[in-house]
N, C-alpha and C. Protein backbone atom coordinates (compact mmCIF):
# COMPACT_ATOMS: atom_id res chain seq x y z
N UNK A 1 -37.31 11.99 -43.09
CA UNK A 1 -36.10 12.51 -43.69
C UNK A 1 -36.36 13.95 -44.11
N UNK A 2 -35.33 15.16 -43.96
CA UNK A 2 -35.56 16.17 -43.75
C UNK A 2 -35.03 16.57 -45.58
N UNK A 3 -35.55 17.80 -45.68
CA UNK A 3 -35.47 18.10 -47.35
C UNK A 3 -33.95 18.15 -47.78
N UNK A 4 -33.37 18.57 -47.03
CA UNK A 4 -31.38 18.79 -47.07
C UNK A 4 -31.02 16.93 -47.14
N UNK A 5 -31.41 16.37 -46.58
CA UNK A 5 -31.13 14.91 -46.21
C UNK A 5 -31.16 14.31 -47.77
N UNK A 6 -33.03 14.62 -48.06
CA UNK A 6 -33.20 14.03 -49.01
C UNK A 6 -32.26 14.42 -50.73
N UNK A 7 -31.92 15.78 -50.72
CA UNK A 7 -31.31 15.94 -51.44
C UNK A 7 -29.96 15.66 -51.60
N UNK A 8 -29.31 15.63 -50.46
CA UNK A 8 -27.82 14.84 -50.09
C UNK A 8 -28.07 13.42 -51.21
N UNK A 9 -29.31 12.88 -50.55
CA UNK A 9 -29.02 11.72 -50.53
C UNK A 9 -29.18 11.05 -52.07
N UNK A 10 -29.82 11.99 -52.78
CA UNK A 10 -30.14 12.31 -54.34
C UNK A 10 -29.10 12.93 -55.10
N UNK A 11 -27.95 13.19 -54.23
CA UNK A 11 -26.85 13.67 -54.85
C UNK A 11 -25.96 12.48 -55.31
N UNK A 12 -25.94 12.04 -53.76
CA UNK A 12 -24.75 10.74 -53.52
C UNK A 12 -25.45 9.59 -54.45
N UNK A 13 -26.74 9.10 -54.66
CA UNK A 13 -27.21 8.26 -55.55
C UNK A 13 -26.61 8.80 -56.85
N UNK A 14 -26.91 9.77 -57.30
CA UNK A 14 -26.18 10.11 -58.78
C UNK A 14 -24.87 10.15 -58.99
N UNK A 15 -24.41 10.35 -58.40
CA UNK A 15 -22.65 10.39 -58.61
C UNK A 15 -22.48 9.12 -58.28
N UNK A 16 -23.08 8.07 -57.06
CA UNK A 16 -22.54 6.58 -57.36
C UNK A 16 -22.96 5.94 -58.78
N UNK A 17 -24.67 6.30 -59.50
CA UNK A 17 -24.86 5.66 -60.76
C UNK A 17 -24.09 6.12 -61.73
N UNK A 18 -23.64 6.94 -61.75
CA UNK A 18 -22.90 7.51 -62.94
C UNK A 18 -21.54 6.75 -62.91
N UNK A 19 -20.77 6.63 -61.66
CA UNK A 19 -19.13 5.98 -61.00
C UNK A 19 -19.64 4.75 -61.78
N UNK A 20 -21.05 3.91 -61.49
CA UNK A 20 -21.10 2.90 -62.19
C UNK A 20 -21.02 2.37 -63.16
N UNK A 21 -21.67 2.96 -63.77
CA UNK A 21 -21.78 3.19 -65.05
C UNK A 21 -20.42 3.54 -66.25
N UNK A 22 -19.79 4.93 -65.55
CA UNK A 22 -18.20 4.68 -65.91
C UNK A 22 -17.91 3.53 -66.07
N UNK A 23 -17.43 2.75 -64.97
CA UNK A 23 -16.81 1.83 -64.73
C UNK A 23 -17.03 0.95 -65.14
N UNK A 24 -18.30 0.61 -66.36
CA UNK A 24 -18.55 -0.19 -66.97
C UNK A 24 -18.70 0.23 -68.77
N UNK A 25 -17.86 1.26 -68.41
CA UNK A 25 -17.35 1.80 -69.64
C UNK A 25 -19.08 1.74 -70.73
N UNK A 26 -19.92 2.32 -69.69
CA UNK A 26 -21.55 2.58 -70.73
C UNK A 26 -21.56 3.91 -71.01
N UNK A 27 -21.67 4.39 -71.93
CA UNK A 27 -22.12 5.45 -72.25
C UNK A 27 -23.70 5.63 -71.59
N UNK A 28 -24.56 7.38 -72.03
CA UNK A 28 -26.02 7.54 -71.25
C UNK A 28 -26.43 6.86 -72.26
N UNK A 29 -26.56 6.92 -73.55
CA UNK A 29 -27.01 6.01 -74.60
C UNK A 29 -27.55 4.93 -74.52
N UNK A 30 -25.88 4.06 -74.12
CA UNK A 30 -26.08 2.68 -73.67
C UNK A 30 -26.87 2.04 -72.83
N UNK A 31 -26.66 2.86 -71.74
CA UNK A 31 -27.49 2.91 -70.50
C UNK A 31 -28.47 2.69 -70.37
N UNK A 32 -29.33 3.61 -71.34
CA UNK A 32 -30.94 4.25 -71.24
C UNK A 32 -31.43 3.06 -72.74
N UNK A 33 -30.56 2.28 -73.54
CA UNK A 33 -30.66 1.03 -74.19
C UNK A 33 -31.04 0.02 -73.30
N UNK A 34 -30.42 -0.14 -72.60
CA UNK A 34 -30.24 -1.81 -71.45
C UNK A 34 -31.19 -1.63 -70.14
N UNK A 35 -31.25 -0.29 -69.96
CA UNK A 35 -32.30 -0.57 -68.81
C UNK A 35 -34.41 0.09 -68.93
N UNK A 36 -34.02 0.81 -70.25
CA UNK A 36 -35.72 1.29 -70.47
C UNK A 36 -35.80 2.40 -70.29
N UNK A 37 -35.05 2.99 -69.49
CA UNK A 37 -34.68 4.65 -68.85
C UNK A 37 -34.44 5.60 -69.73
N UNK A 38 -34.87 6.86 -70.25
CA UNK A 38 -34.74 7.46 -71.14
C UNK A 38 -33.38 8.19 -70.90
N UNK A 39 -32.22 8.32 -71.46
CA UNK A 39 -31.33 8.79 -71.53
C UNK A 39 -31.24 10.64 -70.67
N UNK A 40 -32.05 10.97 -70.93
CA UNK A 40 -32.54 12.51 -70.41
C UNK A 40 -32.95 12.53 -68.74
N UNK A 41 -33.74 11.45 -68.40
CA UNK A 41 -34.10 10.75 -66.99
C UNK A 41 -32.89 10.42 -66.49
N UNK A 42 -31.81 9.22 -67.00
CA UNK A 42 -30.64 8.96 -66.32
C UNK A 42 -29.26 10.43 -66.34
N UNK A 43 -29.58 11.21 -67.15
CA UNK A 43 -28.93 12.38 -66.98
C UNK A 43 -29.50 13.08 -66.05
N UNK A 44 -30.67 13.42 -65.61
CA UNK A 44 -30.86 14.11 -64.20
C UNK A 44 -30.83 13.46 -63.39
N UNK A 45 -30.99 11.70 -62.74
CA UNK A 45 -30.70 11.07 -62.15
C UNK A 45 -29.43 11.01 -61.33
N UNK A 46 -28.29 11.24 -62.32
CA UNK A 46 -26.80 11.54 -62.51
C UNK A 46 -26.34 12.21 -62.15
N UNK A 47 -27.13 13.49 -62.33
CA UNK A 47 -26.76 15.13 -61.98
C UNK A 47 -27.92 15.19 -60.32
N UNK A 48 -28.31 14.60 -59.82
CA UNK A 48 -28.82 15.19 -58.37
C UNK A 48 -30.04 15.56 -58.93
N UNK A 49 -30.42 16.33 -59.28
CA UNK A 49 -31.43 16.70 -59.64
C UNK A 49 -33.28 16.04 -59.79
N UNK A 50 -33.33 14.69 -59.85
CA UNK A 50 -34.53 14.07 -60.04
C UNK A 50 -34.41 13.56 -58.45
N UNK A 51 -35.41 13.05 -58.21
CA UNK A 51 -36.03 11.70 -56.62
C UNK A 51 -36.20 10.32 -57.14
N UNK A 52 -35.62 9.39 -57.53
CA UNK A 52 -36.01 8.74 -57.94
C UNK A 52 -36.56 7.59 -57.61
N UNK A 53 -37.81 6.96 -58.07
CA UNK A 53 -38.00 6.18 -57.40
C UNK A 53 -38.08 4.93 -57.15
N UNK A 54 -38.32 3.70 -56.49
CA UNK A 54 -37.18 2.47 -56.42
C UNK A 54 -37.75 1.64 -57.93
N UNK A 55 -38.86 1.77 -58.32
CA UNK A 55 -39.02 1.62 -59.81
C UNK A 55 -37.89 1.85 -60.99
N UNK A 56 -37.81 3.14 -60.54
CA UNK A 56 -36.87 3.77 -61.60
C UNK A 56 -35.44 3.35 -61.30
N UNK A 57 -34.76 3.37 -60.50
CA UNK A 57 -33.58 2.46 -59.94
C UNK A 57 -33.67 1.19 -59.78
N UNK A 58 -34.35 0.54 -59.69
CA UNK A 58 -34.59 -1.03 -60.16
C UNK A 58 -34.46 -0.77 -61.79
N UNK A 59 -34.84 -0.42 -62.69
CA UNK A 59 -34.17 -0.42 -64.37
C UNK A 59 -33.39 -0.13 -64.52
N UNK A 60 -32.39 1.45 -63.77
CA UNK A 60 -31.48 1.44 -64.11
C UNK A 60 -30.12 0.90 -63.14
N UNK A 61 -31.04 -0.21 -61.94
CA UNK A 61 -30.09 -1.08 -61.51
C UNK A 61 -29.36 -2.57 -62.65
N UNK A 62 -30.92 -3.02 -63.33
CA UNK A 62 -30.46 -4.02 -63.94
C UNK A 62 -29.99 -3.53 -64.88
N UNK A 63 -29.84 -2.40 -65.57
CA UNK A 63 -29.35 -1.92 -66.82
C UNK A 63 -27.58 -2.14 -66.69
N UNK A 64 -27.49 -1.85 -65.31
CA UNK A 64 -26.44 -2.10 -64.71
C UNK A 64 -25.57 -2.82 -64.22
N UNK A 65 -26.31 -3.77 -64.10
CA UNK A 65 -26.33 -5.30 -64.11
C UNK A 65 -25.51 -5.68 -62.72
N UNK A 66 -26.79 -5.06 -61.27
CA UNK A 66 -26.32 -4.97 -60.01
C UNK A 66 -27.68 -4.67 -59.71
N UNK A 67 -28.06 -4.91 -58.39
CA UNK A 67 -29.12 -4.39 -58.00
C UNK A 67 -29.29 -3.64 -56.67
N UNK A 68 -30.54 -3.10 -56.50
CA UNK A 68 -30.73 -1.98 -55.46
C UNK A 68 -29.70 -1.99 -54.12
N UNK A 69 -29.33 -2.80 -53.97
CA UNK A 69 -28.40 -2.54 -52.61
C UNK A 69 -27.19 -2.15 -52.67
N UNK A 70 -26.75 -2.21 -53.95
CA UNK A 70 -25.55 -1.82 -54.10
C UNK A 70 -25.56 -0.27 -54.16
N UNK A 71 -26.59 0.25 -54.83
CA UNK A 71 -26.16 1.39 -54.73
C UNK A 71 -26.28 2.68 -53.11
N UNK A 72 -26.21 2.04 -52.33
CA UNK A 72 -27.04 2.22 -51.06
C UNK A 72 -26.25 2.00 -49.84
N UNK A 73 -24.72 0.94 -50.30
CA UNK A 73 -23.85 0.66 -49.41
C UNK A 73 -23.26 1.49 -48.96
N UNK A 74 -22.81 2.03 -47.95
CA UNK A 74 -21.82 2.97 -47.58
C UNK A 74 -20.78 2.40 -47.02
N UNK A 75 -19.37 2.89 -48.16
CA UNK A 75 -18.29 2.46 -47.98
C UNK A 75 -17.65 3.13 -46.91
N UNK A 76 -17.69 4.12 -46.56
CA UNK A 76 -17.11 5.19 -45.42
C UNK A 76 -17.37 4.10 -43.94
N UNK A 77 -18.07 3.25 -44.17
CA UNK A 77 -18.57 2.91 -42.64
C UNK A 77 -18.30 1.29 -43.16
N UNK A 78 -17.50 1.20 -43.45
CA UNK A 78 -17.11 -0.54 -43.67
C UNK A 78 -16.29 -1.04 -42.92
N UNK A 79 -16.34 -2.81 -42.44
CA UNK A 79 -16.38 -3.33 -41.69
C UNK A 79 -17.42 -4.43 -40.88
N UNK A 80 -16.76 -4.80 -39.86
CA UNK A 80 -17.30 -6.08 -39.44
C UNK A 80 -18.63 -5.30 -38.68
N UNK A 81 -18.57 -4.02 -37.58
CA UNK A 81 -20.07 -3.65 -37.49
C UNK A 81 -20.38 -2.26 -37.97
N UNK A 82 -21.83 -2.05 -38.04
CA UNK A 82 -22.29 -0.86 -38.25
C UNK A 82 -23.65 -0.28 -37.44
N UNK A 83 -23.32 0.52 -37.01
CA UNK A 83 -24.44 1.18 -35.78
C UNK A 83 -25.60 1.20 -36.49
N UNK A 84 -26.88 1.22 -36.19
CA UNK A 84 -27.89 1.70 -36.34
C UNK A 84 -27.96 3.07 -37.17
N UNK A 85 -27.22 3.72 -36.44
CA UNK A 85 -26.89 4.85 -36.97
C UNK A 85 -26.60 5.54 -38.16
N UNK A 86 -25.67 4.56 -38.33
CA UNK A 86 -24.98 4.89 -39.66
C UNK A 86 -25.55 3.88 -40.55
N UNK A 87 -26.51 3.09 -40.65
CA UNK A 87 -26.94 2.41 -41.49
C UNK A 87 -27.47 3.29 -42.70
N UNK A 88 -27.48 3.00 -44.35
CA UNK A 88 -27.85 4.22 -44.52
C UNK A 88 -29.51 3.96 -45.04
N UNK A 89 -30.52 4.59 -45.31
CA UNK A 89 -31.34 4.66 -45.42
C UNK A 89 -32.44 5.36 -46.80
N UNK A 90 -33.54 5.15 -47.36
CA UNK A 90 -33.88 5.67 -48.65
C UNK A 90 -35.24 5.32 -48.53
N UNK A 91 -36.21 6.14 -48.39
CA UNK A 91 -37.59 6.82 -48.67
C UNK A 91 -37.76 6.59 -50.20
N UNK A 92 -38.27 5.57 -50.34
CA UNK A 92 -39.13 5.59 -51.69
C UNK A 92 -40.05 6.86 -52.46
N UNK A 93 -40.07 8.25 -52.99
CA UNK A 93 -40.51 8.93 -53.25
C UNK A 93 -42.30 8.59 -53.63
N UNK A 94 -42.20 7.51 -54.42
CA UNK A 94 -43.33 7.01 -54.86
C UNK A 94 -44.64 6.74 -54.10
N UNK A 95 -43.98 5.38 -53.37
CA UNK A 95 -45.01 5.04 -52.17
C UNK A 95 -44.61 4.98 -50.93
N UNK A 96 -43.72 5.82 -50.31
CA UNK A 96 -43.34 6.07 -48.87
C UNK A 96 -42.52 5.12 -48.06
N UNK A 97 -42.33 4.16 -48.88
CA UNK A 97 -41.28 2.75 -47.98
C UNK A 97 -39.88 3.07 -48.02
N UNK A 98 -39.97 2.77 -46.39
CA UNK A 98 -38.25 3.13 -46.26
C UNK A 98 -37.51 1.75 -46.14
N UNK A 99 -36.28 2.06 -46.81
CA UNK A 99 -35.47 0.70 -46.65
C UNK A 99 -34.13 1.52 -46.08
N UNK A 100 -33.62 0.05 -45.41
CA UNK A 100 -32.57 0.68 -44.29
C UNK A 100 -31.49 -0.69 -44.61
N UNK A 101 -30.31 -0.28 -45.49
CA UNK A 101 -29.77 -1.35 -45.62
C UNK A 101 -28.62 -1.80 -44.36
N UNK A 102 -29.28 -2.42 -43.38
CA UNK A 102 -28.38 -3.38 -42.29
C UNK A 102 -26.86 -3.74 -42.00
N UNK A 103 -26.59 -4.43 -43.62
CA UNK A 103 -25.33 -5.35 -43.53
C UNK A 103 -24.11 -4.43 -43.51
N UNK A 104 -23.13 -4.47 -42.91
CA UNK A 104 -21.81 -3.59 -42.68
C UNK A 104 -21.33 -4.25 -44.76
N UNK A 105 -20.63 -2.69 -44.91
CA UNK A 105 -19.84 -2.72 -46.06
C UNK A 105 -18.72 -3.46 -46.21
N UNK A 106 -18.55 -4.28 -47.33
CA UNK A 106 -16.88 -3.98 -47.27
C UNK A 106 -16.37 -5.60 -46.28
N UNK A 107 -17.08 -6.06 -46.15
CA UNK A 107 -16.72 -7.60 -45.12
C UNK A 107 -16.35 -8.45 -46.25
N UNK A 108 -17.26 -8.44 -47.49
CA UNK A 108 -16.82 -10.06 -48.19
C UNK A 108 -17.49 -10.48 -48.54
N UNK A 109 -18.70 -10.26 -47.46
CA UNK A 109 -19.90 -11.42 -46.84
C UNK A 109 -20.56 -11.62 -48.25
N UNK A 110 -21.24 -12.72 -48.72
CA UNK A 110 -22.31 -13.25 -49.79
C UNK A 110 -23.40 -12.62 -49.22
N UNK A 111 -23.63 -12.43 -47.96
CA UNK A 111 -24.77 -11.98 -47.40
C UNK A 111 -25.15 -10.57 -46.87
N UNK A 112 -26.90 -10.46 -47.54
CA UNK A 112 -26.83 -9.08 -47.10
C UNK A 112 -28.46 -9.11 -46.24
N UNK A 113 -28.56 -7.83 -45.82
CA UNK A 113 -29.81 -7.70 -44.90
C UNK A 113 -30.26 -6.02 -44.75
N UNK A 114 -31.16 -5.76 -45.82
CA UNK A 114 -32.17 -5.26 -45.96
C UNK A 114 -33.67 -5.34 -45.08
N UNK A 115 -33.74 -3.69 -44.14
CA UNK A 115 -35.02 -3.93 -43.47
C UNK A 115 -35.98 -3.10 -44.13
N UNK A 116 -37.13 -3.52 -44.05
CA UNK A 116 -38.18 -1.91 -45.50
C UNK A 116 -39.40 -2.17 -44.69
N UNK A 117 -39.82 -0.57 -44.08
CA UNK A 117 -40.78 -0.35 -43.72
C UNK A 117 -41.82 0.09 -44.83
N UNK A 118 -42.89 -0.74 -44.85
CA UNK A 118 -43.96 -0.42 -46.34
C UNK A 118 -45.08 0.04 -45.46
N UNK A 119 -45.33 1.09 -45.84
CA UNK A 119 -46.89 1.94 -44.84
C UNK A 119 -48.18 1.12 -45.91
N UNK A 120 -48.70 1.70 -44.98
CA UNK A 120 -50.64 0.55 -45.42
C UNK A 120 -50.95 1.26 -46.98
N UNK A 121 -51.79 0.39 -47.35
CA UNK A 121 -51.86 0.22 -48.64
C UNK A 121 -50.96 0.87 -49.47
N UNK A 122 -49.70 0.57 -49.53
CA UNK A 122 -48.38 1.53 -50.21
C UNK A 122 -48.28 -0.07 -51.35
N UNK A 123 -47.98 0.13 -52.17
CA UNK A 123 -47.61 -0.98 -53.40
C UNK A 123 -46.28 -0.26 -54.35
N UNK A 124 -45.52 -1.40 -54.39
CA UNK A 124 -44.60 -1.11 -55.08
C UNK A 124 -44.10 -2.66 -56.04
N UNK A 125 -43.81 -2.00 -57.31
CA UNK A 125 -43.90 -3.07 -58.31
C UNK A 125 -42.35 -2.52 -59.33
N UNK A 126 -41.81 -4.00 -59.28
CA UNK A 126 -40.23 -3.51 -59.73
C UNK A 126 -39.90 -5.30 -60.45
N UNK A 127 -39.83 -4.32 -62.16
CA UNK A 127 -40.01 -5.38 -63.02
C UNK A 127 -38.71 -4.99 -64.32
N UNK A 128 -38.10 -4.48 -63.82
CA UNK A 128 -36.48 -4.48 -64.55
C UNK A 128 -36.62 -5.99 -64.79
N UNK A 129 -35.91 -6.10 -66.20
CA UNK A 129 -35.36 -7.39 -67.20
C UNK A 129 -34.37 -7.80 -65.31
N UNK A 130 -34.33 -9.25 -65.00
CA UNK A 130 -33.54 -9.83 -64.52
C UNK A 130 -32.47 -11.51 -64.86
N UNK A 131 -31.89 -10.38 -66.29
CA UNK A 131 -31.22 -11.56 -66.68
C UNK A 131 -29.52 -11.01 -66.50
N UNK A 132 -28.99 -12.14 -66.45
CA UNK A 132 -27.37 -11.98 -66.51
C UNK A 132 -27.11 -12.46 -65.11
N UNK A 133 -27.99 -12.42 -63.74
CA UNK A 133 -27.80 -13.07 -62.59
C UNK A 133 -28.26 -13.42 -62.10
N UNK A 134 -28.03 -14.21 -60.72
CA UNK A 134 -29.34 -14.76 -60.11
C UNK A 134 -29.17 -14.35 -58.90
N UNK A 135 -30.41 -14.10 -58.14
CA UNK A 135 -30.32 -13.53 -56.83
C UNK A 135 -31.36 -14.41 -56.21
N UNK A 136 -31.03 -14.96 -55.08
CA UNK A 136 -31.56 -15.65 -54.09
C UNK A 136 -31.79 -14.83 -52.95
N UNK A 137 -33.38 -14.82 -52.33
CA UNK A 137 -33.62 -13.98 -51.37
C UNK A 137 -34.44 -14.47 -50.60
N UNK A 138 -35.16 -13.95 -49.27
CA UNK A 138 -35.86 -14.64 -48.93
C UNK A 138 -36.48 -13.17 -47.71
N UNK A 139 -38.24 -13.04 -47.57
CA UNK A 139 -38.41 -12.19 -47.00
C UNK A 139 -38.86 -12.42 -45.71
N UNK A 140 -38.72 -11.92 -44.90
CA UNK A 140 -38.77 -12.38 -42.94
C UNK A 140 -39.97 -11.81 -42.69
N UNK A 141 -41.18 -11.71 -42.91
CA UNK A 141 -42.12 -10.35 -42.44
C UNK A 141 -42.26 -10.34 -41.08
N UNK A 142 -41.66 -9.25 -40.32
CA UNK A 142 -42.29 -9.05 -38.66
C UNK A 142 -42.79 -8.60 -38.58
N UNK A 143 -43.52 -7.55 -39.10
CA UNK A 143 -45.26 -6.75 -38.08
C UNK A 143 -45.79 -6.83 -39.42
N UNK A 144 -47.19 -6.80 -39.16
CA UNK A 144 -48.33 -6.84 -40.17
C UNK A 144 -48.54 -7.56 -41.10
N UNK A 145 -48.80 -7.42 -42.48
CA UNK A 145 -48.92 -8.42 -43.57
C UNK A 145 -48.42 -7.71 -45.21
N UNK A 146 -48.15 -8.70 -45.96
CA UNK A 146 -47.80 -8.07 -46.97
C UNK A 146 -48.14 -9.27 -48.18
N UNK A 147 -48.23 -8.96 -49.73
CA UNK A 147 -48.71 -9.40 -50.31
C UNK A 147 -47.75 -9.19 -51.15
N UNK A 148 -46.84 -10.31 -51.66
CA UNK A 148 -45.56 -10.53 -52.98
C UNK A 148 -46.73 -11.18 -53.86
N UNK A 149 -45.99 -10.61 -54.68
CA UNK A 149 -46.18 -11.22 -56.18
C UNK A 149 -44.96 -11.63 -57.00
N UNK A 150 -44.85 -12.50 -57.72
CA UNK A 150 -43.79 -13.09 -58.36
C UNK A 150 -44.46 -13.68 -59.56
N UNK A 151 -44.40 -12.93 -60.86
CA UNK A 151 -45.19 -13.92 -61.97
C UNK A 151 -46.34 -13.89 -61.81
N UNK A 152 -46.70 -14.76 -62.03
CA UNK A 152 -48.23 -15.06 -62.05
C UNK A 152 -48.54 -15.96 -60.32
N UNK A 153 -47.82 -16.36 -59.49
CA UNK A 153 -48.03 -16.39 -58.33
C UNK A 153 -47.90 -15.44 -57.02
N UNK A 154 -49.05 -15.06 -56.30
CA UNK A 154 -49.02 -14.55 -55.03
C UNK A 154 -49.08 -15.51 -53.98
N UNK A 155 -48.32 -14.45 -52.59
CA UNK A 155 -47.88 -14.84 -51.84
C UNK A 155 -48.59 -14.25 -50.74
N UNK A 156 -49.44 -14.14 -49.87
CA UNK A 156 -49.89 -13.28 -48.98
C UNK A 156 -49.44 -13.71 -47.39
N UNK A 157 -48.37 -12.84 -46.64
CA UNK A 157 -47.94 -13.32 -45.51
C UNK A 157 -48.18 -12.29 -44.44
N UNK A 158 -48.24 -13.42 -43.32
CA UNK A 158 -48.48 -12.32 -42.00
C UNK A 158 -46.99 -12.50 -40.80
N UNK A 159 -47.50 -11.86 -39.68
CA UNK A 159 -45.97 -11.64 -39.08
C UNK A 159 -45.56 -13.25 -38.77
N UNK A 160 -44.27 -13.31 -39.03
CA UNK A 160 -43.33 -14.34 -38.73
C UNK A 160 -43.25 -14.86 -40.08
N UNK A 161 -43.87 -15.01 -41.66
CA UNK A 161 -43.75 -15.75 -42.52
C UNK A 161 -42.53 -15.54 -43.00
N UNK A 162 -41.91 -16.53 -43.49
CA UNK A 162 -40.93 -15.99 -44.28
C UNK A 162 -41.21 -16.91 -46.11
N UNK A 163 -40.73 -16.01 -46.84
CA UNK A 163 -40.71 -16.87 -47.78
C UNK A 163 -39.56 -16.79 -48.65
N UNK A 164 -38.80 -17.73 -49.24
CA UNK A 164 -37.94 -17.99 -50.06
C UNK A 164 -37.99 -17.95 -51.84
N UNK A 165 -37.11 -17.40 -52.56
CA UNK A 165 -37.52 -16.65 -53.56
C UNK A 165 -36.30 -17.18 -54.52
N UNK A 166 -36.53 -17.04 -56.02
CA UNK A 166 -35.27 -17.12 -57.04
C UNK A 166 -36.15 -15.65 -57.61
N UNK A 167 -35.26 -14.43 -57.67
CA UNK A 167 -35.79 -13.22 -57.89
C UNK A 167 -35.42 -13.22 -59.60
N UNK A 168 -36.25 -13.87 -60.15
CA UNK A 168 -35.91 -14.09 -61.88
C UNK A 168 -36.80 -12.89 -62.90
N UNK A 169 -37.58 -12.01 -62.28
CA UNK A 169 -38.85 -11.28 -62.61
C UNK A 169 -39.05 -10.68 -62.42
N UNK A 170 -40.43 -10.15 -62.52
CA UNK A 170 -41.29 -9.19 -62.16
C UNK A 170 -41.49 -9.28 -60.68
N UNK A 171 -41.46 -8.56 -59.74
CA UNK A 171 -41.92 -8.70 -58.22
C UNK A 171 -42.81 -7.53 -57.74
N UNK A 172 -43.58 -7.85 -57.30
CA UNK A 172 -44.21 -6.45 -56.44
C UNK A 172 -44.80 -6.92 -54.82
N UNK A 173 -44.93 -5.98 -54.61
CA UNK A 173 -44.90 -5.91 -52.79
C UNK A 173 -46.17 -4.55 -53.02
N UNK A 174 -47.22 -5.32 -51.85
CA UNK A 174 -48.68 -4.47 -51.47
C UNK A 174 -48.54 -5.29 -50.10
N UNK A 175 -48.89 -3.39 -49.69
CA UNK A 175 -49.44 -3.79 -47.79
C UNK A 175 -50.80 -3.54 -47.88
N UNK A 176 -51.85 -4.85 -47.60
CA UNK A 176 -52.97 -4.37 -47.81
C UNK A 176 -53.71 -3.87 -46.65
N UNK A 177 -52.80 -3.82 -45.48
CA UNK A 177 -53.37 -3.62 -43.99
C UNK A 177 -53.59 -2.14 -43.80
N UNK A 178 -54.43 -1.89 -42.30
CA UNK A 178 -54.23 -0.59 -42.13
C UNK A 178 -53.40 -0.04 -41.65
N UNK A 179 -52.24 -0.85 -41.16
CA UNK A 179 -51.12 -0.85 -40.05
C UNK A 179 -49.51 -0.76 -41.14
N UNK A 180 -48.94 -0.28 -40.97
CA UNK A 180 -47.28 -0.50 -41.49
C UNK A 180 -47.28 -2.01 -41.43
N UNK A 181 -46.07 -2.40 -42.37
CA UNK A 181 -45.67 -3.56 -42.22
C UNK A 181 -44.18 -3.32 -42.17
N UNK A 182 -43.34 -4.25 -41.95
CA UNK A 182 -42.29 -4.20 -41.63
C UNK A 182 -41.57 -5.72 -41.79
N UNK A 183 -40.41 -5.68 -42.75
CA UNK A 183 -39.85 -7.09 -43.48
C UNK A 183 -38.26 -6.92 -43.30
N UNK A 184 -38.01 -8.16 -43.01
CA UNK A 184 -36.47 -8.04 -43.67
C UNK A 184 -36.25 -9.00 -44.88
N UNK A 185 -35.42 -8.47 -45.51
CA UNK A 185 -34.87 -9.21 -46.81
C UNK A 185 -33.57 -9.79 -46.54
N UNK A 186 -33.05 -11.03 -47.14
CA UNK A 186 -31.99 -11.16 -46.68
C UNK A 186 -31.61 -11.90 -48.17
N UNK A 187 -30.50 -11.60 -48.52
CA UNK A 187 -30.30 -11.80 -50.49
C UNK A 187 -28.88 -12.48 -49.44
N UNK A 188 -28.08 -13.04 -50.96
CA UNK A 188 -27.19 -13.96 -51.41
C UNK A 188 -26.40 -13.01 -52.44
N UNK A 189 -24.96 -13.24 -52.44
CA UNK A 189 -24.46 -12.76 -53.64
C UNK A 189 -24.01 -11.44 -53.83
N UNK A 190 -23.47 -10.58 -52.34
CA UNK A 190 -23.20 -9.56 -52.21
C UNK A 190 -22.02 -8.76 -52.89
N UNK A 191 -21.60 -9.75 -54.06
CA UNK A 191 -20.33 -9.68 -54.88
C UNK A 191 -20.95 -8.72 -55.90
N UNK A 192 -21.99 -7.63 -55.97
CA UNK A 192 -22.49 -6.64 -56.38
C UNK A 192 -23.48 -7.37 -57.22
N UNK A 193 -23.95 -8.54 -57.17
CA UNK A 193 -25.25 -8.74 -57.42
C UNK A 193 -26.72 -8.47 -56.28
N UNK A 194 -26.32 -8.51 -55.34
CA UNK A 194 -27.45 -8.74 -54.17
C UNK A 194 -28.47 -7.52 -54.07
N UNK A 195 -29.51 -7.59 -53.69
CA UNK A 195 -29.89 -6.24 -52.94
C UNK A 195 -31.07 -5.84 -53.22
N UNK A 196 -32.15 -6.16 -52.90
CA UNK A 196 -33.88 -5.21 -53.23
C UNK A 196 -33.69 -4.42 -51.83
């Protein structure tokens, strides 16, 4: 992703968290109360200005009380399909994993489909409070291996595993290979709960 891209795309994230946020009549106060986020952080978040990374939007997803996919949908391209193309896409600043959210906007569907390329030893750990909903997910891994954590149980899978999940917690994801890995997610509950 090219530096103009990435900043587009750091634009359009802030003006959708903020639309959200409106619309849930939160003040930055409130906000930076419910999700851990320092009020000053979700103001440059807001304003374009920060990268943020899926850590940091995982808190101030649940603060929000919605999670990562929602903010990521593109309504401009809704409907029953969506090209490759226009799928839209987000580079983790942190540890380099790209997620490419799949599912066409705007259908209805309960169902969504998230693909995330995680490069070798890249770890990412996303432990936002997950109360107020429940999200049912389940991860497909096709190339390489990857290592969930959930609680105090790990999960270590190679290509073809899939495993089934109640996303109530703490979660983290480590590629311990030397190779990319490559997963799909597929959540429940696209009524603006769904979405890692």
């Amino acid at each position: 992703m090219e530096l103009a891209d990435s900043l587009e795309l750091d634009q359009r994230l802030g003006t959708r968290i903020k639309t959200l946020r409106q619309s849930r009549n939160l003040t930055l106060d409130m906000l930076a109360e419910r999700s851990g986020v320092s009020r000053a952080m979700i103001s440059r978040v807001e304003r374009g200005e920060s990268s943020p990374t899926a850590a940091l939007l995982d808190r101030i997803c649940a603060g929000l009380g919605i999670v990562l996919s929602v903010l990521f949908r593109d309504e401009d391209h809704a409907g029953p399909l969506v090209r490759r193309a226009d799928q839209p896409v987000w580079i983790d600043p942190a540890s380099g994993y790209v997620r490419r959210n799949v599912s066409p906007a705007g259908t209805g569907s309960g169902i969504e489909i998230v693909e995330v390329d995680m490069p070798a030893g890249a770890r990412v750990l996303l432990d936002a409070p997950r109360s107020g909903f429940r999200l049912d997910q389940q991860i497909w891994l096709l190339e390489g291996e990857i290592v969930i954590g959930l609680g105090e149980s790990e999960h270590r899978l190679a290509a073809g595993d899939c495993l089934a999940m109640l996303l109530d917690g703490p979660i983290s994801f480590h590629n311990p290979g030397e190779s990319p890995a490559r997963y799909a997610v597929v959540l429940t509950g696209a009524d603006g709960r769904s979405g890692r």
